[in-house]
Protein backbone atom coordinates (compact mmCIF):
# COMPACT_ATOMS: atom_id res chain seq x y z
CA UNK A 1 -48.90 4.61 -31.47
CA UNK A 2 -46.31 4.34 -28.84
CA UNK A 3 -46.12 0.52 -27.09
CA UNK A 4 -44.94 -0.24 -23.76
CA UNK A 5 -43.01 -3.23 -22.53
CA UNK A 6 -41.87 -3.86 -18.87
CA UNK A 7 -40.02 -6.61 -18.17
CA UNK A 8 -41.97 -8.51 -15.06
CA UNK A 9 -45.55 -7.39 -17.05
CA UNK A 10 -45.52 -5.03 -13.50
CA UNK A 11 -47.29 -1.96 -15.80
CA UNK A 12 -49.52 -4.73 -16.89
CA UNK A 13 -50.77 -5.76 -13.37
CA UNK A 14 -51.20 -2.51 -12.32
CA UNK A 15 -53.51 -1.93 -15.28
CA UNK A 16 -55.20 -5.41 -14.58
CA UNK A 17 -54.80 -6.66 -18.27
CA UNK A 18 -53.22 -9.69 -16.91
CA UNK A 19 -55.09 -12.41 -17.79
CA UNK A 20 -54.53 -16.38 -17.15
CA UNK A 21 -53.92 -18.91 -19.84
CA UNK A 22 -53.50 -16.03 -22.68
CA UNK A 23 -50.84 -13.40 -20.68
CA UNK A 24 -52.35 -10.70 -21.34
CA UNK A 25 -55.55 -8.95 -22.36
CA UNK A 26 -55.68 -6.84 -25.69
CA UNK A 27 -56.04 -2.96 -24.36
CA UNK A 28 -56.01 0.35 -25.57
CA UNK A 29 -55.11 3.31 -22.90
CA UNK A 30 -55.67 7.20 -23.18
CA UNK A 31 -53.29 8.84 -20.86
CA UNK A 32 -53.50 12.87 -20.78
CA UNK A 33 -50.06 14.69 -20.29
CA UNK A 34 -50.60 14.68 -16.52
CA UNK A 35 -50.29 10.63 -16.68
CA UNK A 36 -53.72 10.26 -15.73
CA UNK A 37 -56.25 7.70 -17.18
CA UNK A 38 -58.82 9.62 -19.50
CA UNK A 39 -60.08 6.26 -21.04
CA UNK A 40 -59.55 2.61 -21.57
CA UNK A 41 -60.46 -0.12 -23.86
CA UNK A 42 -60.05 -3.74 -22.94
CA UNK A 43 -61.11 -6.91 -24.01
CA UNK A 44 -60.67 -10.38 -22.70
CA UNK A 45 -58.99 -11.84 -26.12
CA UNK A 46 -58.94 -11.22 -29.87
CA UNK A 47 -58.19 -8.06 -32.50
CA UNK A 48 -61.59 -6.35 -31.16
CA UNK A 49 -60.29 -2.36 -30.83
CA UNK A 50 -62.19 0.48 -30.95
CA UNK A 51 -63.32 2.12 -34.26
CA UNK A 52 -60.21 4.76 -35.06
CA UNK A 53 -63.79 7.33 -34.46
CA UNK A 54 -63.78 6.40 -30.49
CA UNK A 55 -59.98 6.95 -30.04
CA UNK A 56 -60.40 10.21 -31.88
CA UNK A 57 -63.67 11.07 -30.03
CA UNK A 58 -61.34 10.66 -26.53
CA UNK A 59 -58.45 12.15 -27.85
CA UNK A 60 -60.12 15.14 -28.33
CA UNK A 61 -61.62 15.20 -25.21
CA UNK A 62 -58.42 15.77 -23.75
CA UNK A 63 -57.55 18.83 -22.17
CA UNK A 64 -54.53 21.13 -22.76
């Protein structure tokens, strides 16, 4: 799963994942080939992700 890393956290602030005290919010982000949103995931701190169902479920919502 590909990970991206800005310096600045600028992506992150545009996403609004920034979060005081801990940096930065734990997120998971479906973007379809056009580089629009299809689906997000965040939480406000901890390992909670979405069952490996839900990302499937999106991903293959997706359009071609």
């Amino acid at each position: 799963m590909p990970l991206l890393y800005v310096e600045g956290r600028t992506v992150a602030k545009s996403f609004g994942i920034g979060a005081p005290v801990i940096g930065l919010r734990r997120a998971v982000f479906v973007i379809d080939r056009h580089g629009r949103l299809h689906w997000k995931h965040v939480t406000a701190v901890g390992a909670t992700y979405p069952p490996a169902a839900a990302l499937v479920a999106q991903l293959a919502g997706l359009t071609v």
